[in-house]
PDB file of N, CA and C in Angstrom:
ATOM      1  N   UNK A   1     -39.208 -10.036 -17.863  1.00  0.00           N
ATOM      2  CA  UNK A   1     -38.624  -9.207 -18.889  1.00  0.00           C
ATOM      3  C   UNK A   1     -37.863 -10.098 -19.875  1.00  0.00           C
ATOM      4  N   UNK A   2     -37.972  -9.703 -21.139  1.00  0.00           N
ATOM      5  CA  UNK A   2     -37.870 -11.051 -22.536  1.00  0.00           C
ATOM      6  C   UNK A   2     -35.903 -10.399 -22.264  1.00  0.00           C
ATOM      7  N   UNK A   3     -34.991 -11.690 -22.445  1.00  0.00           N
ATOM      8  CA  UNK A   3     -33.572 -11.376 -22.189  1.00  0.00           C
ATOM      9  C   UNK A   3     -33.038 -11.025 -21.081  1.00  0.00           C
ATOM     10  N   UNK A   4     -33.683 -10.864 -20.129  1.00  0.00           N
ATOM     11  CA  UNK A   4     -33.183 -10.623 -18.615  1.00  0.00           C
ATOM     12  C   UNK A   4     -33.003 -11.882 -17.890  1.00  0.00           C
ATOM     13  N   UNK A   5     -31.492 -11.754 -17.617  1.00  0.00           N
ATOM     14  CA  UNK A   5     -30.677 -12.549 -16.541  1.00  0.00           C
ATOM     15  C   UNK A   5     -31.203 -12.619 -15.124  1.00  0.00           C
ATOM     16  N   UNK A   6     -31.377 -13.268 -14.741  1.00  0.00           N
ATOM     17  CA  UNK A   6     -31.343 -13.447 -12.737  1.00  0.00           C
ATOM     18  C   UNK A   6     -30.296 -13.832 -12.616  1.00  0.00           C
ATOM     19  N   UNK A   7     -29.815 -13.527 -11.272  1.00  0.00           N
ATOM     20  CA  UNK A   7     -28.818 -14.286 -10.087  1.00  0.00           C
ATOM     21  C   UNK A   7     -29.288 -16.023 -10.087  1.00  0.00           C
ATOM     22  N   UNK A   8     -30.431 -16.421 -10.307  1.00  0.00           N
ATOM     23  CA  UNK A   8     -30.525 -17.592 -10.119  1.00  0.00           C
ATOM     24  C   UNK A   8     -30.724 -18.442 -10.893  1.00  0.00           C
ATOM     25  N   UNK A   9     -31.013 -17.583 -12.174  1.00  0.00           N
ATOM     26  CA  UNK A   9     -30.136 -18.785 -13.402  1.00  0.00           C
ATOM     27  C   UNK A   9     -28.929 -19.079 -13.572  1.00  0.00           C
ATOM     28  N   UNK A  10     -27.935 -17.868 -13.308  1.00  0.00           N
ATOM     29  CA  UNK A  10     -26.328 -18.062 -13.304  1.00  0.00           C
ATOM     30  C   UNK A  10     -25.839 -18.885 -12.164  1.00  0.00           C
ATOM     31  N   UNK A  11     -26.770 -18.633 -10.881  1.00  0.00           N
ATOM     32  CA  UNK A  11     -26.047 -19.488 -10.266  1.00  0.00           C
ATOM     33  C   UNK A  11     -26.798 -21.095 -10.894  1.00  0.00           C
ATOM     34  N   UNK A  12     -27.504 -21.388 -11.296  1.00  0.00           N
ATOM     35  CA  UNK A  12     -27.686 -23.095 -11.847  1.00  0.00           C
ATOM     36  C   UNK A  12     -27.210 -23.420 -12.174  1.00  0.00           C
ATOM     37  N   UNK A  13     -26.783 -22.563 -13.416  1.00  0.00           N
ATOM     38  CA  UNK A  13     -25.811 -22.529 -14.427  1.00  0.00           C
ATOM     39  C   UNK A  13     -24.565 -22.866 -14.119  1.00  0.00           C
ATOM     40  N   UNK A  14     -23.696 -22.437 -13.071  1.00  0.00           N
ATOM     41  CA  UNK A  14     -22.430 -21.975 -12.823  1.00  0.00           C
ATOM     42  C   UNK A  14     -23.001 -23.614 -12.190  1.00  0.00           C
ATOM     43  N   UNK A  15     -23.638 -23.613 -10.971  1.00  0.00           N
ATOM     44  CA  UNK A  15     -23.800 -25.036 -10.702  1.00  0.00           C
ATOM     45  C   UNK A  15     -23.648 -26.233 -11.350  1.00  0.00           C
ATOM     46  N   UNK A  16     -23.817 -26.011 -12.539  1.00  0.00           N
ATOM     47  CA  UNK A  16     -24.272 -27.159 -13.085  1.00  0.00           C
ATOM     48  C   UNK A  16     -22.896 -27.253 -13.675  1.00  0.00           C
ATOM     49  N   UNK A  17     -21.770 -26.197 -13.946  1.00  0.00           N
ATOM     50  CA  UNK A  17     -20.949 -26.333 -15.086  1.00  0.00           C
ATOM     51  C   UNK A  17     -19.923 -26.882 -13.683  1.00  0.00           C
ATOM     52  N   UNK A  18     -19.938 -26.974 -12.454  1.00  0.00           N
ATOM     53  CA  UNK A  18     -19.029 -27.297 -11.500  1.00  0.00           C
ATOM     54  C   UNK A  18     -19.731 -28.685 -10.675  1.00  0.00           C
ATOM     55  N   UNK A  19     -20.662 -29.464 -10.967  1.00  0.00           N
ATOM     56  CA  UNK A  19     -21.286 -30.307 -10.657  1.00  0.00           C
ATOM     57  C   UNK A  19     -20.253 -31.465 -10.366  1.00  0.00           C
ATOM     58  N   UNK A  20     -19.209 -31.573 -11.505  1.00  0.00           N
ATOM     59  CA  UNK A  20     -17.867 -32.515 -10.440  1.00  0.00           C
ATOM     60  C   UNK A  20     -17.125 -31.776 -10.079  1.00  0.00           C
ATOM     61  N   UNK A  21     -16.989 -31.270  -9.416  1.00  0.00           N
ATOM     62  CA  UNK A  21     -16.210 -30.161  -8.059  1.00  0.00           C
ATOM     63  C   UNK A  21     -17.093 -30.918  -6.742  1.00  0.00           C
ATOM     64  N   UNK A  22     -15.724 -31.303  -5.693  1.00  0.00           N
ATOM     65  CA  UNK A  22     -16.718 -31.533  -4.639  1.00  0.00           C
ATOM     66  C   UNK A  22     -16.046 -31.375  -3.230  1.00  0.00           C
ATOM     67  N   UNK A  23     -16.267 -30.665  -2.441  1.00  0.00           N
ATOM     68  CA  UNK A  23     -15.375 -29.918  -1.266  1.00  0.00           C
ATOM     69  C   UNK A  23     -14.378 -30.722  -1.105  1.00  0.00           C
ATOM     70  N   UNK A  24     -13.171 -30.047  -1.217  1.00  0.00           N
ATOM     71  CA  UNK A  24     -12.200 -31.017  -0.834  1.00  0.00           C
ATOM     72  C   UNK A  24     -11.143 -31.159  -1.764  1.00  0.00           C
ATOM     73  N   UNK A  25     -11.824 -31.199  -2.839  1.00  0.00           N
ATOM     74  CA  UNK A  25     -10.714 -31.259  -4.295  1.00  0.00           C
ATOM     75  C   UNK A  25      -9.377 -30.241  -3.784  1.00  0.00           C
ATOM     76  N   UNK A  26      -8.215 -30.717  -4.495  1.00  0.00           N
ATOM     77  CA  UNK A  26      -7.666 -29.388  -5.271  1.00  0.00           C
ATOM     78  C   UNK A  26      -7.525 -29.099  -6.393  1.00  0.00           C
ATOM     79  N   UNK A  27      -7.932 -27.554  -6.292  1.00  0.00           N
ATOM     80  CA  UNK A  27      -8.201 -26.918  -7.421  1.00  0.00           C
ATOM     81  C   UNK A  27      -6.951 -26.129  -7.776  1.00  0.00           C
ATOM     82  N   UNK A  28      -6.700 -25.018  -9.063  1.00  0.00           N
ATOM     83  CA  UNK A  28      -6.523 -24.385  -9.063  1.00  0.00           C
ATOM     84  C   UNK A  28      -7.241 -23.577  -9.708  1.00  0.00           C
ATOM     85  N   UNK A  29      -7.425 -22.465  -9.833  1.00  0.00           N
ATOM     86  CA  UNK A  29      -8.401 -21.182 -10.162  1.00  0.00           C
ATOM     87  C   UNK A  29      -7.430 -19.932 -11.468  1.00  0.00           C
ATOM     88  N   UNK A  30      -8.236 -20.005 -12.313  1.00  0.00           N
ATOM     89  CA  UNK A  30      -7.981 -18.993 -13.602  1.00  0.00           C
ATOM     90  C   UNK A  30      -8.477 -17.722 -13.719  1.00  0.00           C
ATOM     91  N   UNK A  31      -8.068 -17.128 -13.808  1.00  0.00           N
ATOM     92  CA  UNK A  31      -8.476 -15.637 -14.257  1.00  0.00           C
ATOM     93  C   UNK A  31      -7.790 -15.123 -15.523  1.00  0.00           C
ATOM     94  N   UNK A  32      -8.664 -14.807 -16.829  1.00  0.00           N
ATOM     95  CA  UNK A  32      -7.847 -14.554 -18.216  1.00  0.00           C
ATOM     96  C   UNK A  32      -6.492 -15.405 -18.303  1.00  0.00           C
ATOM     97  N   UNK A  33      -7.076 -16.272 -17.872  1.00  0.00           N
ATOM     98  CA  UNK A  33      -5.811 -17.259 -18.413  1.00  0.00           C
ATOM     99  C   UNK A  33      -4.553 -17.286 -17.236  1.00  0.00           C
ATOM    100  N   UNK A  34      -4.800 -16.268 -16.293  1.00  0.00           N
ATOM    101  CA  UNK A  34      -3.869 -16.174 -14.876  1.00  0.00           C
ATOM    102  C   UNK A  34      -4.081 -17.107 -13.897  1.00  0.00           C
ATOM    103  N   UNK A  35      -3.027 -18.003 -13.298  1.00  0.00           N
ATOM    104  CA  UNK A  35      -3.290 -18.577 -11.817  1.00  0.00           C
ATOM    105  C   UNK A  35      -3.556 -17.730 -10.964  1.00  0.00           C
ATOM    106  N   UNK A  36      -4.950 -17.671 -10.179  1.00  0.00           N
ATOM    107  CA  UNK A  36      -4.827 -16.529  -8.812  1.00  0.00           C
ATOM    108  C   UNK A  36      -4.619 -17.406  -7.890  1.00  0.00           C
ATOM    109  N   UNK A  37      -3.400 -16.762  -7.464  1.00  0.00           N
ATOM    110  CA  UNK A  37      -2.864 -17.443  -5.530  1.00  0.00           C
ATOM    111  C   UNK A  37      -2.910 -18.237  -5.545  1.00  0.00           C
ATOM    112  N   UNK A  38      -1.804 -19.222  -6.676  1.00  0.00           N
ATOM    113  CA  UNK A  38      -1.705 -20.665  -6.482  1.00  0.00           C
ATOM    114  C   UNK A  38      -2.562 -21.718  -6.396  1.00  0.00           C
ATOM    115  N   UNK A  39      -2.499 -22.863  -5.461  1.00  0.00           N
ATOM    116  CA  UNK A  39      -3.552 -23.769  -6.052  1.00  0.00           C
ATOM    117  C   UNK A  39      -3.887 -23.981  -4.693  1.00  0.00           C
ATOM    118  N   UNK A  40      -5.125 -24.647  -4.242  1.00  0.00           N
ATOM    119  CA  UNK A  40      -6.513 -24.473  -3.314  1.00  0.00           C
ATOM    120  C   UNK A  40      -7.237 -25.359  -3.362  1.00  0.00           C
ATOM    121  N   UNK A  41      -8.046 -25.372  -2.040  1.00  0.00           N
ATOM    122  CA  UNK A  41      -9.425 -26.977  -2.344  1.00  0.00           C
ATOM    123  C   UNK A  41     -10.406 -25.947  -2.382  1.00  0.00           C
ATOM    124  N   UNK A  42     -11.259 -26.540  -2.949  1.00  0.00           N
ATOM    125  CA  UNK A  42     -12.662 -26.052  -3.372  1.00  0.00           C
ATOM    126  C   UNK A  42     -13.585 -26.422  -2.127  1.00  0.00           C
ATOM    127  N   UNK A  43     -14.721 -25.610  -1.760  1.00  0.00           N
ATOM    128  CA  UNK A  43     -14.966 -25.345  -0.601  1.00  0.00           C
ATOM    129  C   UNK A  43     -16.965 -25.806  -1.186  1.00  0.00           C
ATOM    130  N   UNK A  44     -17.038 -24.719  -2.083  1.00  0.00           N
ATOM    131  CA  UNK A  44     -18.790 -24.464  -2.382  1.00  0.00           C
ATOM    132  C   UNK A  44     -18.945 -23.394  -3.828  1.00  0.00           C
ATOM    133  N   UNK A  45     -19.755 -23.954  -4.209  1.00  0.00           N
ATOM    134  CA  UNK A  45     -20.357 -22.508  -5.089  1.00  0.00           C
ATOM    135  C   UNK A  45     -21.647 -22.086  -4.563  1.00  0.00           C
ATOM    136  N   UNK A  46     -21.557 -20.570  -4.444  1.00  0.00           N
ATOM    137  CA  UNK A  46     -22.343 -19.907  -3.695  1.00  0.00           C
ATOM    138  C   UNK A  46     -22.731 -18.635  -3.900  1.00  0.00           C
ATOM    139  N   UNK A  47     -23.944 -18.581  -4.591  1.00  0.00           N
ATOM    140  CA  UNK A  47     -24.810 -17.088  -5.204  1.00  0.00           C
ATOM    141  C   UNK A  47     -23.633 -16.633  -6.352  1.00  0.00           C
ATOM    142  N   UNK A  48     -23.303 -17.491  -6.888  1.00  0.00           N
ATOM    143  CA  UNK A  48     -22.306 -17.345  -8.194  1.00  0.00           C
ATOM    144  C   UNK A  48     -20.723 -16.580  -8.011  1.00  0.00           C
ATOM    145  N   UNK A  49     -20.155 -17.377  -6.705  1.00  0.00           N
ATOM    146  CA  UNK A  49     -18.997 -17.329  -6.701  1.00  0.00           C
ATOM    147  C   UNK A  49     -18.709 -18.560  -5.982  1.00  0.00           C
ATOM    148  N   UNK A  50     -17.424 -18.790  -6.729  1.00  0.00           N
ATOM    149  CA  UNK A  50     -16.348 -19.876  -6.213  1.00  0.00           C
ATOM    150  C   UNK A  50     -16.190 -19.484  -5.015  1.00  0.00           C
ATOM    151  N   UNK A  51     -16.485 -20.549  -3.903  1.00  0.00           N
ATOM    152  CA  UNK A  51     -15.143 -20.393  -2.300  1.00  0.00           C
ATOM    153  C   UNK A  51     -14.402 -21.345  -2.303  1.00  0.00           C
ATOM    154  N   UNK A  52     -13.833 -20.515  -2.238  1.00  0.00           N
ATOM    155  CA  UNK A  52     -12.023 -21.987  -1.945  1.00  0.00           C
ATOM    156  C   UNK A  52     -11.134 -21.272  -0.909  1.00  0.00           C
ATOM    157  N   UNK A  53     -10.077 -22.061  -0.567  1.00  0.00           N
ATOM    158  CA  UNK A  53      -9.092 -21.870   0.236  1.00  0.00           C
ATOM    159  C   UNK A  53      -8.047 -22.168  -0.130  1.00  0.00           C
ATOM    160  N   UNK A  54      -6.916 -21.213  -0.189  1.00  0.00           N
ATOM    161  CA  UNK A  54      -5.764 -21.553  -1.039  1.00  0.00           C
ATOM    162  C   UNK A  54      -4.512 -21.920  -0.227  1.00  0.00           C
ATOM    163  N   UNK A  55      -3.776 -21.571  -0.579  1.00  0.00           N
ATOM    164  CA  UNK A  55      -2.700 -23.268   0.448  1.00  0.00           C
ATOM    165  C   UNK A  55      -1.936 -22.292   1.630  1.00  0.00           C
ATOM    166  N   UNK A  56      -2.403 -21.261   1.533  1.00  0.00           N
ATOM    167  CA  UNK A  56      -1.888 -20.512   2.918  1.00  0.00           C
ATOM    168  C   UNK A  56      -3.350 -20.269   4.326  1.00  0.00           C
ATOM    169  N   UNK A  57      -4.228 -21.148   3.403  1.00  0.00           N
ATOM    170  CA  UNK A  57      -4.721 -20.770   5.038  1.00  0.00           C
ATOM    171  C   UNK A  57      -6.061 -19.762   4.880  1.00  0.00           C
ATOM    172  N   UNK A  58      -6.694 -18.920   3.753  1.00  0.00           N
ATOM    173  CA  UNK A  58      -7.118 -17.981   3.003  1.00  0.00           C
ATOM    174  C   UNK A  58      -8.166 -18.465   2.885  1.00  0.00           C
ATOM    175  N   UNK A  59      -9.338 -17.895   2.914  1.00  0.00           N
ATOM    176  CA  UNK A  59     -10.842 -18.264   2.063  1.00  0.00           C
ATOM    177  C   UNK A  59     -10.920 -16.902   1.264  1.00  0.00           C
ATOM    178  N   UNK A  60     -11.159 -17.473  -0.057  1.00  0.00           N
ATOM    179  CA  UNK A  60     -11.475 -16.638  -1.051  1.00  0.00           C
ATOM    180  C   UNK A  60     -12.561 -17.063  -1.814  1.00  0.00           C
ATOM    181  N   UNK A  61     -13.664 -15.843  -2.063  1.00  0.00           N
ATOM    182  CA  UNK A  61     -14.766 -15.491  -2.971  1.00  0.00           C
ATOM    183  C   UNK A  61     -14.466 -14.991  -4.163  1.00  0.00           C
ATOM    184  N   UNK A  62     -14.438 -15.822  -5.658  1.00  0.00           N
ATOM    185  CA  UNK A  62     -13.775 -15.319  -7.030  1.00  0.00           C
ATOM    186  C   UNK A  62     -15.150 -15.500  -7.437  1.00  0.00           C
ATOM    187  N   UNK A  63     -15.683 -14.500  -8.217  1.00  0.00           N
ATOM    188  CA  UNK A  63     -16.777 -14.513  -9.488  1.00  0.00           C
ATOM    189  C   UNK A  63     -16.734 -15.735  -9.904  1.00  0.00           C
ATOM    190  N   UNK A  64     -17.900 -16.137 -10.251  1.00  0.00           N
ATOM    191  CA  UNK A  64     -17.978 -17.735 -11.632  1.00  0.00           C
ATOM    192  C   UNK A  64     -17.490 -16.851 -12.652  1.00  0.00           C
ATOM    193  N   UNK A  65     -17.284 -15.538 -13.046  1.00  0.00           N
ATOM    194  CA  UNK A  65     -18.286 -15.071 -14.838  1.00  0.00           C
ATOM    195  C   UNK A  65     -16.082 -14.560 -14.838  1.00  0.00           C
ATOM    196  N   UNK A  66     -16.085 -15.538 -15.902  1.00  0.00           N
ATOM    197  CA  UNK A  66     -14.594 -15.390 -16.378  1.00  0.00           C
ATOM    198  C   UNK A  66     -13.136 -15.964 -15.997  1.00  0.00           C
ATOM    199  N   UNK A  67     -13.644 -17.244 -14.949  1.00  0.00           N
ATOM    200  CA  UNK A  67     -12.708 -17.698 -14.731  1.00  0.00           C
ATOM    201  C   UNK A  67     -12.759 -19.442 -14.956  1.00  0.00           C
ATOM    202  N   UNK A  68     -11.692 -20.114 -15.045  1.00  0.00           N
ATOM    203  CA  UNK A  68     -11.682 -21.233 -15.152  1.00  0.00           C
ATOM    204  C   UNK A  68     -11.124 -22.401 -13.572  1.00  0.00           C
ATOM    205  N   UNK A  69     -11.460 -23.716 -14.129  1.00  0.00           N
ATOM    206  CA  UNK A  69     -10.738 -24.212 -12.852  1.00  0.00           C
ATOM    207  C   UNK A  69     -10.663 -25.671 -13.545  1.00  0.00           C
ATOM    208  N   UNK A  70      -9.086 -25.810 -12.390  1.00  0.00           N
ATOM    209  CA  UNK A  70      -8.841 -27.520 -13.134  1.00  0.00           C
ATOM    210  C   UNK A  70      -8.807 -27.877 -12.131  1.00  0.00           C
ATOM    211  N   UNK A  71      -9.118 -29.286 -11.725  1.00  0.00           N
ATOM    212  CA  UNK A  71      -8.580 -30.185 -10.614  1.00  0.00           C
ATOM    213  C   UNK A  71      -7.500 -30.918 -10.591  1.00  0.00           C
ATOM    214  N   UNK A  72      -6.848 -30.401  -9.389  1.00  0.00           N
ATOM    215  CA  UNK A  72      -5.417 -31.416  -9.555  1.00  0.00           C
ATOM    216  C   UNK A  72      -5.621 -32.837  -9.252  1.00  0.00           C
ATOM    217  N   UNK A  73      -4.865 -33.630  -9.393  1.00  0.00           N
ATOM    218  CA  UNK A  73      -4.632 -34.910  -9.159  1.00  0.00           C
ATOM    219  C   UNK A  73      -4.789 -35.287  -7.860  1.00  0.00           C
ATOM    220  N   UNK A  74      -4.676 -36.099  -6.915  1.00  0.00           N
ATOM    221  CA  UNK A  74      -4.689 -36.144  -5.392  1.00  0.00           C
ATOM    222  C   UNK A  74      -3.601 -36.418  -5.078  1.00  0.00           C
ATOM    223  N   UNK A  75      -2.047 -36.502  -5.995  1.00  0.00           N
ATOM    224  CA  UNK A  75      -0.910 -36.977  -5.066  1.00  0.00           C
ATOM    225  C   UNK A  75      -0.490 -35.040  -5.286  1.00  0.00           C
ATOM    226  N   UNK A  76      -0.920 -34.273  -5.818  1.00  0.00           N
ATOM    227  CA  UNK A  76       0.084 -33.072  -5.558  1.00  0.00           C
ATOM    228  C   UNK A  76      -0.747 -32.739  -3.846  1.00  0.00           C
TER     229      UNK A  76
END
């Protein structure tokens, strides 16, 4: 279908835009410009969501579609 999205272009996509992300980092995670739940290591991207784990212990599944992510430094 001419303009139709798959799940598996977004996830390439989303792949490709997180390609230096690599388990282990810390991250922190954006939503409209919001920190959600502090800051976290990055785990996987997977069928077009972020998994990470945030500094209490938590695995969380956030959408790719609207959020951002920075990597912290390795001494925080």
């Amino acid at each position: 279908m001419p303009g139709h999205r798959t799940g598996e272009r977004r996830t390439s996509t989303s792949r490709a835009r997180l390609d230096n992300f690599r388990r282990g980092d810390r991250i922190q995670v954006f939503s409209a410009g919001r920190q959600l739940d502090g800051n976290g290591t990055f785990i996987r991207v997977e069928d077009g969501f972020l998994v990470w784990e945030d500094n209490s212990g938590n695995r969380n599944t956030t959408s790719l579609e609207g959020i951002s992510i920075r990597r912290l430094s390795s001494r925080y």
